[in-house]
PDB file of N, CA and C in Angstrom:
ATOM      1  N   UNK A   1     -39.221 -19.776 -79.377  1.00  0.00           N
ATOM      2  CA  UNK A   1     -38.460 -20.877 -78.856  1.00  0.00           C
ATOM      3  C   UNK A   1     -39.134 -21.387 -77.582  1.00  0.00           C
ATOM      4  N   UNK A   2     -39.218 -22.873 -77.785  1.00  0.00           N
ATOM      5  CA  UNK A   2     -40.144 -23.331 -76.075  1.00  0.00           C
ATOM      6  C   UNK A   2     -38.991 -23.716 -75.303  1.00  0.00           C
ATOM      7  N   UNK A   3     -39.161 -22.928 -74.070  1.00  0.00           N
ATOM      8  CA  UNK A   3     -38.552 -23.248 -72.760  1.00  0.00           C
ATOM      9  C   UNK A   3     -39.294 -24.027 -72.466  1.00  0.00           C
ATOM     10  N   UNK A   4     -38.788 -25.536 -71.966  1.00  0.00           N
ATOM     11  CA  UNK A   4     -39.277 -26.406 -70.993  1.00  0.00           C
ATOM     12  C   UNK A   4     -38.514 -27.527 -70.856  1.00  0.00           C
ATOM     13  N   UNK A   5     -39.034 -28.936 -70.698  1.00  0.00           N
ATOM     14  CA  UNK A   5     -38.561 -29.865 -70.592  1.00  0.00           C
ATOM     15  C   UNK A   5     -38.348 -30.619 -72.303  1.00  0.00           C
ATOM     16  N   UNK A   6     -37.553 -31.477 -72.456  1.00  0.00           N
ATOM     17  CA  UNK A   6     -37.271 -32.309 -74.000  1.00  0.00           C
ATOM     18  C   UNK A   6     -38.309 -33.292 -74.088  1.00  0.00           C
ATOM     19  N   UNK A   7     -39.013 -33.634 -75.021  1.00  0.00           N
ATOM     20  CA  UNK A   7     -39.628 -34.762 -75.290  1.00  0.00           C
ATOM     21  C   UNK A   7     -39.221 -36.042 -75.105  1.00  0.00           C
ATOM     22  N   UNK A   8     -37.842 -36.147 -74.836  1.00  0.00           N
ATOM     23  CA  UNK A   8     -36.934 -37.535 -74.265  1.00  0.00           C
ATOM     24  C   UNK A   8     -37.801 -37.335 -72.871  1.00  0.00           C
ATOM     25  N   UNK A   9     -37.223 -36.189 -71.753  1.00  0.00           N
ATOM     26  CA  UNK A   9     -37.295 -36.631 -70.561  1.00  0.00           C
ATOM     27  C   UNK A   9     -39.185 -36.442 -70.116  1.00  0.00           C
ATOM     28  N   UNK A  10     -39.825 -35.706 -71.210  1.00  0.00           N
ATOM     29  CA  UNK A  10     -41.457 -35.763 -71.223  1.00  0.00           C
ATOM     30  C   UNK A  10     -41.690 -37.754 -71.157  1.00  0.00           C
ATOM     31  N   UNK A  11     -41.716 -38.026 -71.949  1.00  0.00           N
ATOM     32  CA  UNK A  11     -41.773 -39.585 -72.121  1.00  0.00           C
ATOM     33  C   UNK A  11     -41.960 -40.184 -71.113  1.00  0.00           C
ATOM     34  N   UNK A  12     -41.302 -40.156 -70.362  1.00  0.00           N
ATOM     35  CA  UNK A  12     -40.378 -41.216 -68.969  1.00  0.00           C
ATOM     36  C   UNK A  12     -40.890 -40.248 -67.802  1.00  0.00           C
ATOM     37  N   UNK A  13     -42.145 -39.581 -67.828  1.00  0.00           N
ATOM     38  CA  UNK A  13     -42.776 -38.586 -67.289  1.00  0.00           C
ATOM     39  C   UNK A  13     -44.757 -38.733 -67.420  1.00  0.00           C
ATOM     40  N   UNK A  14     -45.282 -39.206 -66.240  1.00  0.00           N
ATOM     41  CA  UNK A  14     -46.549 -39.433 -66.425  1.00  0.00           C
ATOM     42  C   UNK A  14     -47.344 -38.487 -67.310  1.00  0.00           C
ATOM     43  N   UNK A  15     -48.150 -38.483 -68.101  1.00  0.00           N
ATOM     44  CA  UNK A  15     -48.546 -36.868 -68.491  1.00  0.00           C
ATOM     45  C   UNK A  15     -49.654 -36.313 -67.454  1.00  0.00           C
ATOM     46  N   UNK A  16     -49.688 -36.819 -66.413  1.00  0.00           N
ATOM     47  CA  UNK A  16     -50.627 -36.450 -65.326  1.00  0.00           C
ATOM     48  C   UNK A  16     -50.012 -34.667 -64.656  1.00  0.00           C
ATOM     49  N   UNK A  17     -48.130 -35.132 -64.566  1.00  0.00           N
ATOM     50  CA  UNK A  17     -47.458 -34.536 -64.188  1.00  0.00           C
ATOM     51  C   UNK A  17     -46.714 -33.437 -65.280  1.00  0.00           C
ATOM     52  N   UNK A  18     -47.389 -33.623 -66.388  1.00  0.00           N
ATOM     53  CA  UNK A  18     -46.790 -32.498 -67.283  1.00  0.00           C
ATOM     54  C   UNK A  18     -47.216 -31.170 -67.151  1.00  0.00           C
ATOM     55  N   UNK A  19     -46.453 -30.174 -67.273  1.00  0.00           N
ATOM     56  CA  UNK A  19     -47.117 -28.928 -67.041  1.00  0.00           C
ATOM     57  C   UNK A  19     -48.113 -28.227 -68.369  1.00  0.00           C
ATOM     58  N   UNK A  20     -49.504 -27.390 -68.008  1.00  0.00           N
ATOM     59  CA  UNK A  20     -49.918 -27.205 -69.023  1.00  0.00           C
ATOM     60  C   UNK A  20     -49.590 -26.667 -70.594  1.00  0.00           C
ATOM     61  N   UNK A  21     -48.267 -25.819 -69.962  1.00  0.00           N
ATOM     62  CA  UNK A  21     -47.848 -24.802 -71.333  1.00  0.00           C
ATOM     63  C   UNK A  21     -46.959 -26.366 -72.620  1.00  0.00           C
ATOM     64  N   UNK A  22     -46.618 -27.325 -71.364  1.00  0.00           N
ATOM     65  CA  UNK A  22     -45.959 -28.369 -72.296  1.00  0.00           C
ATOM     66  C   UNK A  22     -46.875 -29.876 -72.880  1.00  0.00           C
ATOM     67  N   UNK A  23     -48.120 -29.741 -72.171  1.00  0.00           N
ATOM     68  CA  UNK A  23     -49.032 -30.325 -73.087  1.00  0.00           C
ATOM     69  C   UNK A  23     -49.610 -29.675 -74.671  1.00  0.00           C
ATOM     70  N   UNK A  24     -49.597 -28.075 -74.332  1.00  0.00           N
ATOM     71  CA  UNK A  24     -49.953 -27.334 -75.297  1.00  0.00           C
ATOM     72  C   UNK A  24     -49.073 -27.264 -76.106  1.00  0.00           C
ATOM     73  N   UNK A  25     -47.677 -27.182 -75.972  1.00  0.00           N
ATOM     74  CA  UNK A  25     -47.006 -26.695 -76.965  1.00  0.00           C
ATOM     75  C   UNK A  25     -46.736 -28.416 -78.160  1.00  0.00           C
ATOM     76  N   UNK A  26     -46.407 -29.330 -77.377  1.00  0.00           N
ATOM     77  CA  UNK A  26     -46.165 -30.857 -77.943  1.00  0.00           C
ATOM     78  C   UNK A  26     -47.120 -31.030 -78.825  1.00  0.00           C
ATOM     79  N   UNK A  27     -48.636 -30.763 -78.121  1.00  0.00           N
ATOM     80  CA  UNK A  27     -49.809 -30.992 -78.981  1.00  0.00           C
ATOM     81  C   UNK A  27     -49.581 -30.234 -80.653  1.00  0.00           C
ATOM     82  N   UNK A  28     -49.205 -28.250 -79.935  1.00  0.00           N
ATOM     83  CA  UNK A  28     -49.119 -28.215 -80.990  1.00  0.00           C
ATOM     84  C   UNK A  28     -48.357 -28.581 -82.635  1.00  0.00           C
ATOM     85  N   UNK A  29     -46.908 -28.700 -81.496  1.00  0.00           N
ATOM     86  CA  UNK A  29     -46.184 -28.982 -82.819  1.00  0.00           C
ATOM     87  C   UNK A  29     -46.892 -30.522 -83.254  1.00  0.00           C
ATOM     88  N   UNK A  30     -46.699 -31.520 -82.766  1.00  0.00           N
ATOM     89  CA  UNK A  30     -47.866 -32.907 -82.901  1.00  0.00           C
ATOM     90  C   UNK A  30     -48.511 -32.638 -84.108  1.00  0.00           C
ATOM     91  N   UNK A  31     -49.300 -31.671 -84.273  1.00  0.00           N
ATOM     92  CA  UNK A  31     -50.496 -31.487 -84.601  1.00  0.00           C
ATOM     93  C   UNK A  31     -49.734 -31.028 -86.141  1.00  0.00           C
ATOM     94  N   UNK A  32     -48.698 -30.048 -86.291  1.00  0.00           N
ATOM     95  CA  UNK A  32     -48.392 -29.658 -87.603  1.00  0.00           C
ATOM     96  C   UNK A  32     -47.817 -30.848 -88.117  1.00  0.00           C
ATOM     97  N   UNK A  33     -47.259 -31.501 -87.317  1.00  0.00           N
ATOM     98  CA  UNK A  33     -46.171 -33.364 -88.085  1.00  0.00           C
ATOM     99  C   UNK A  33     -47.223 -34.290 -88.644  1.00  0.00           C
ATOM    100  N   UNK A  34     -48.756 -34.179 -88.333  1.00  0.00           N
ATOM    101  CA  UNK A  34     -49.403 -35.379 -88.235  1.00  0.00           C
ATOM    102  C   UNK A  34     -49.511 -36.109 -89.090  1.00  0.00           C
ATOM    103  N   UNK A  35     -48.993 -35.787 -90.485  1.00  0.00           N
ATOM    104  CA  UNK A  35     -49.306 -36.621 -91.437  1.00  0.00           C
ATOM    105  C   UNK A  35     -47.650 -37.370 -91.521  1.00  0.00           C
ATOM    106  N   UNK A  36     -46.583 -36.906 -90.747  1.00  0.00           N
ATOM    107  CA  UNK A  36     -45.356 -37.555 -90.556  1.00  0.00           C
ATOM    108  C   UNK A  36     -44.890 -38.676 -89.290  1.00  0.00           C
ATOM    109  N   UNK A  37     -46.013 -38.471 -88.474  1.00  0.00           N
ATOM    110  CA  UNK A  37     -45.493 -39.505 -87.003  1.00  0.00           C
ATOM    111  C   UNK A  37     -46.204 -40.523 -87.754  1.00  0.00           C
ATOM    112  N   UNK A  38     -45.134 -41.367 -86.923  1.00  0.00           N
ATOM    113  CA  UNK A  38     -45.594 -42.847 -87.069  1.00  0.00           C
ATOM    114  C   UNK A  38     -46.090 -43.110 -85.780  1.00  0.00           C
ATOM    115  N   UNK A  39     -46.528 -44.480 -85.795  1.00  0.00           N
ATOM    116  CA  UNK A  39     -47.599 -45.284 -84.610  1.00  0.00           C
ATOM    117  C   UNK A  39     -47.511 -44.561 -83.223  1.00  0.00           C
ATOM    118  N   UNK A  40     -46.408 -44.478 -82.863  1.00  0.00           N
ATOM    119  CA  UNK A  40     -46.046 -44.567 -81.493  1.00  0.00           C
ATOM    120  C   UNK A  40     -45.976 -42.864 -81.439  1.00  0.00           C
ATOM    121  N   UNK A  41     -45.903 -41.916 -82.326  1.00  0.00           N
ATOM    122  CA  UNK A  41     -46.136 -40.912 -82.273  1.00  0.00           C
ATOM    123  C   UNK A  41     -47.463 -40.335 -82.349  1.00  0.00           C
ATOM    124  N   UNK A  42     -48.143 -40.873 -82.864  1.00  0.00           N
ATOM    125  CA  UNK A  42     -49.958 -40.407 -83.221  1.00  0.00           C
ATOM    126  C   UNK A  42     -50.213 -40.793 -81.888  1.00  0.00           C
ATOM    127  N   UNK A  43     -49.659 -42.072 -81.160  1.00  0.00           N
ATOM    128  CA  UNK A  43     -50.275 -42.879 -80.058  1.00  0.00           C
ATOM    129  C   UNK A  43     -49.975 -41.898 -78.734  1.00  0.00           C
ATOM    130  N   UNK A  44     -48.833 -41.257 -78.710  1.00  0.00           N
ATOM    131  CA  UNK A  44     -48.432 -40.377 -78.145  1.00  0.00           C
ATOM    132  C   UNK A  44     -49.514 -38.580 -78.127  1.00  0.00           C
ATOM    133  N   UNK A  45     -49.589 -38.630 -79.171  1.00  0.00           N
ATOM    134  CA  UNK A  45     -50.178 -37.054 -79.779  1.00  0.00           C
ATOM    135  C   UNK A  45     -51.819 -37.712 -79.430  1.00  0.00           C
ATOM    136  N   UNK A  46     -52.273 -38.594 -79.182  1.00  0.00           N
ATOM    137  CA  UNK A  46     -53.879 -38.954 -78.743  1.00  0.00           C
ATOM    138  C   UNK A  46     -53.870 -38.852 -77.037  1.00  0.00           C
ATOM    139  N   UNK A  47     -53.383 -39.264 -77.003  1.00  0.00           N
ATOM    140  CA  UNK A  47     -52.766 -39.378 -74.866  1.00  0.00           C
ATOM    141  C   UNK A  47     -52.643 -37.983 -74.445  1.00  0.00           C
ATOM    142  N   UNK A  48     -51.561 -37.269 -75.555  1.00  0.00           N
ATOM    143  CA  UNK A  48     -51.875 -35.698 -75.369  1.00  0.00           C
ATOM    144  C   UNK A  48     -53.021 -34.775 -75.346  1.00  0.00           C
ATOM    145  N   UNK A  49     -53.947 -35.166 -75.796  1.00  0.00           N
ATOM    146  CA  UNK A  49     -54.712 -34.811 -76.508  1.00  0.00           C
ATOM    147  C   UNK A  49     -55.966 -35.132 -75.555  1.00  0.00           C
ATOM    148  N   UNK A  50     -56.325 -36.256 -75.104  1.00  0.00           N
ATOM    149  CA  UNK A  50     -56.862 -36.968 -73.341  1.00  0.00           C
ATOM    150  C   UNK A  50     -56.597 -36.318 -72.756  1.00  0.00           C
ATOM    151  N   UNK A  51     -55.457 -35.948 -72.394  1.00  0.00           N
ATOM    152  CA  UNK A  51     -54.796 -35.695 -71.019  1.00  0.00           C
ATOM    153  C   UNK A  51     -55.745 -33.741 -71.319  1.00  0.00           C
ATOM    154  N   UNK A  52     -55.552 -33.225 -72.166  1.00  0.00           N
ATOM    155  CA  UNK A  52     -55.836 -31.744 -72.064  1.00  0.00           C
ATOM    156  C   UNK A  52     -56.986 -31.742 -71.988  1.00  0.00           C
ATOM    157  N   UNK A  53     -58.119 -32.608 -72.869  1.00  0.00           N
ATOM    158  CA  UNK A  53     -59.238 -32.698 -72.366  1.00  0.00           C
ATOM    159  C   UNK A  53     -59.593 -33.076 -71.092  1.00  0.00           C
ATOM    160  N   UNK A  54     -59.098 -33.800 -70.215  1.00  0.00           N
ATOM    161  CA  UNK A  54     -59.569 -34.288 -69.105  1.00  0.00           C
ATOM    162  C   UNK A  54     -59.227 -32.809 -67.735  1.00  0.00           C
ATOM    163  N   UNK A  55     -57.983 -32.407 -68.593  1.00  0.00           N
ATOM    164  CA  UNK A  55     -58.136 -30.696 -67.681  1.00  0.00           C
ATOM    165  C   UNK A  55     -58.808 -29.968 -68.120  1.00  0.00           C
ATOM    166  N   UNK A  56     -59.965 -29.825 -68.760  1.00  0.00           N
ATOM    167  CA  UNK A  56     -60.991 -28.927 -69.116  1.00  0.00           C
ATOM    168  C   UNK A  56     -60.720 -28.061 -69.978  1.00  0.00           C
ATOM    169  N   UNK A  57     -61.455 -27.027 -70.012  1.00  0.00           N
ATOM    170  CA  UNK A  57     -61.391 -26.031 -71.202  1.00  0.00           C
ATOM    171  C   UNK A  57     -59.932 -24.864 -70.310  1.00  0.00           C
ATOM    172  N   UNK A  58     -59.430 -24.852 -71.351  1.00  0.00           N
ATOM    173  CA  UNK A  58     -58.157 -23.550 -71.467  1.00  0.00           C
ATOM    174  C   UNK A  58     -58.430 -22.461 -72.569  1.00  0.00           C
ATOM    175  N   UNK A  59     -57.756 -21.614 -71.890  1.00  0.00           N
ATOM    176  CA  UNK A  59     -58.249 -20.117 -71.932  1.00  0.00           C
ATOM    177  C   UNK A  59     -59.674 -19.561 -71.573  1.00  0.00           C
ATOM    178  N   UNK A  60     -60.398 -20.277 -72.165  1.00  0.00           N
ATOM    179  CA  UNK A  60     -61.814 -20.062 -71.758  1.00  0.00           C
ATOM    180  C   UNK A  60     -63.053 -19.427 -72.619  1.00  0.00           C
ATOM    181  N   UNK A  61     -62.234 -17.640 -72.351  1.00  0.00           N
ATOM    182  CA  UNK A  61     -62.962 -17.031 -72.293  1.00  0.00           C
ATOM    183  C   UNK A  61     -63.215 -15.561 -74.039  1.00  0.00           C
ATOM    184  N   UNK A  62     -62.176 -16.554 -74.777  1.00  0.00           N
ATOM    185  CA  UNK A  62     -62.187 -16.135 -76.179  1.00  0.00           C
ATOM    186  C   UNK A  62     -61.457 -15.013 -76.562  1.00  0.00           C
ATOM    187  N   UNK A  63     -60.747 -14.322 -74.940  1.00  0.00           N
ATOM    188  CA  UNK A  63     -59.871 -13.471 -75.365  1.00  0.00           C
ATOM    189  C   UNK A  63     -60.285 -11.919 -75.164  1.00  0.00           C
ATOM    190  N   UNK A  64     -59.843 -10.765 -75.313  1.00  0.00           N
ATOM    191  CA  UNK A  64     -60.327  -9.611 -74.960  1.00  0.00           C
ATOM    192  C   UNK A  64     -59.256  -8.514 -75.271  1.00  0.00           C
ATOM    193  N   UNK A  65     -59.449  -7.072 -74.989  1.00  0.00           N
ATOM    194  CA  UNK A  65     -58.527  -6.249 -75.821  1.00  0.00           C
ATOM    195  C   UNK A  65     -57.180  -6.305 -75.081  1.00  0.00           C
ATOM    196  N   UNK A  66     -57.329  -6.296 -73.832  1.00  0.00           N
ATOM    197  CA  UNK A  66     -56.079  -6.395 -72.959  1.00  0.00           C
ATOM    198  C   UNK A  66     -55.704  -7.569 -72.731  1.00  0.00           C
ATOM    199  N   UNK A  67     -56.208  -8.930 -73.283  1.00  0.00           N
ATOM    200  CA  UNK A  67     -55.260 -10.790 -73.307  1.00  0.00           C
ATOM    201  C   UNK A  67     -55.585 -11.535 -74.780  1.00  0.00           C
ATOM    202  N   UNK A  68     -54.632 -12.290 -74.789  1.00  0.00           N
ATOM    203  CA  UNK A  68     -55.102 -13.460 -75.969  1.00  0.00           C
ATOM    204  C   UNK A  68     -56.902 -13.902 -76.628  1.00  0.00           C
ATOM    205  N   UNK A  69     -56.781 -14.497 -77.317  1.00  0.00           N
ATOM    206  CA  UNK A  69     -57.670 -15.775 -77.566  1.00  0.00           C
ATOM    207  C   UNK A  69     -57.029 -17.237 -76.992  1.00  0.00           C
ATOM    208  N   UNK A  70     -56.017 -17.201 -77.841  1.00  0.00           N
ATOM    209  CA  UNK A  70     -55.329 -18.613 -77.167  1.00  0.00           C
ATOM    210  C   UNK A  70     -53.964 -18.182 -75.929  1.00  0.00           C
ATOM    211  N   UNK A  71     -54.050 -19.821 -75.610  1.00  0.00           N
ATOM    212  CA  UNK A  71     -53.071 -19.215 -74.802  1.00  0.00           C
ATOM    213  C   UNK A  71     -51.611 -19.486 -74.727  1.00  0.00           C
ATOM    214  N   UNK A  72     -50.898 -18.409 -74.295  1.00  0.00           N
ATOM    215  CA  UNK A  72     -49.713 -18.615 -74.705  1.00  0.00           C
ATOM    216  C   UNK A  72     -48.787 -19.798 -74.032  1.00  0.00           C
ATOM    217  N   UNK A  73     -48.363 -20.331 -74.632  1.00  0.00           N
ATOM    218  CA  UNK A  73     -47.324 -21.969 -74.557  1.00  0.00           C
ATOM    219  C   UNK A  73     -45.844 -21.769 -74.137  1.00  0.00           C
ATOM    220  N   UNK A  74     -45.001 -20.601 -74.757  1.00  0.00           N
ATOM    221  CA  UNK A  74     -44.363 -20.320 -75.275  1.00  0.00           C
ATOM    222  C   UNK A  74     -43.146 -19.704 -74.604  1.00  0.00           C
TER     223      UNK A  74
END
């Protein structure tokens, strides 16, 4: 279950100012709908998608016996 903010009040929210675990998690679900959003949702899920690239690489470092590969959203 994601603790965070709703995708209503994300919206009406720069994504400059979104926090990382809630770029990651939107993206991901985004990412399982994609063949279901329409315009303004793909248009949305690309901006997401900018915005994480323009903060660089996350996680990094591929993971290890004591942390992830990816990182947790969640």
């Amino acid at each position: 279950m994601f603790i965070g903010r709703e995708l209503s009040e994300l919206t009406m929210t720069p994504l400059s100012r979104w926090e990382l675990n809630e770029l990651l998690y939107y993206h991901h679900a985004m990412s399982q709908l994609a063949a279901y959003l329409n315009a303004e949702g793909s248009s949305l899920h690309a901006r997401i998608v900018r915005e994480l690239e323009s903060r660089g690489p996350v996680g990094g470092d591929g993971g290890g016996w004591d942390h992830a590969s990816a990182p947790i959203y969640d």
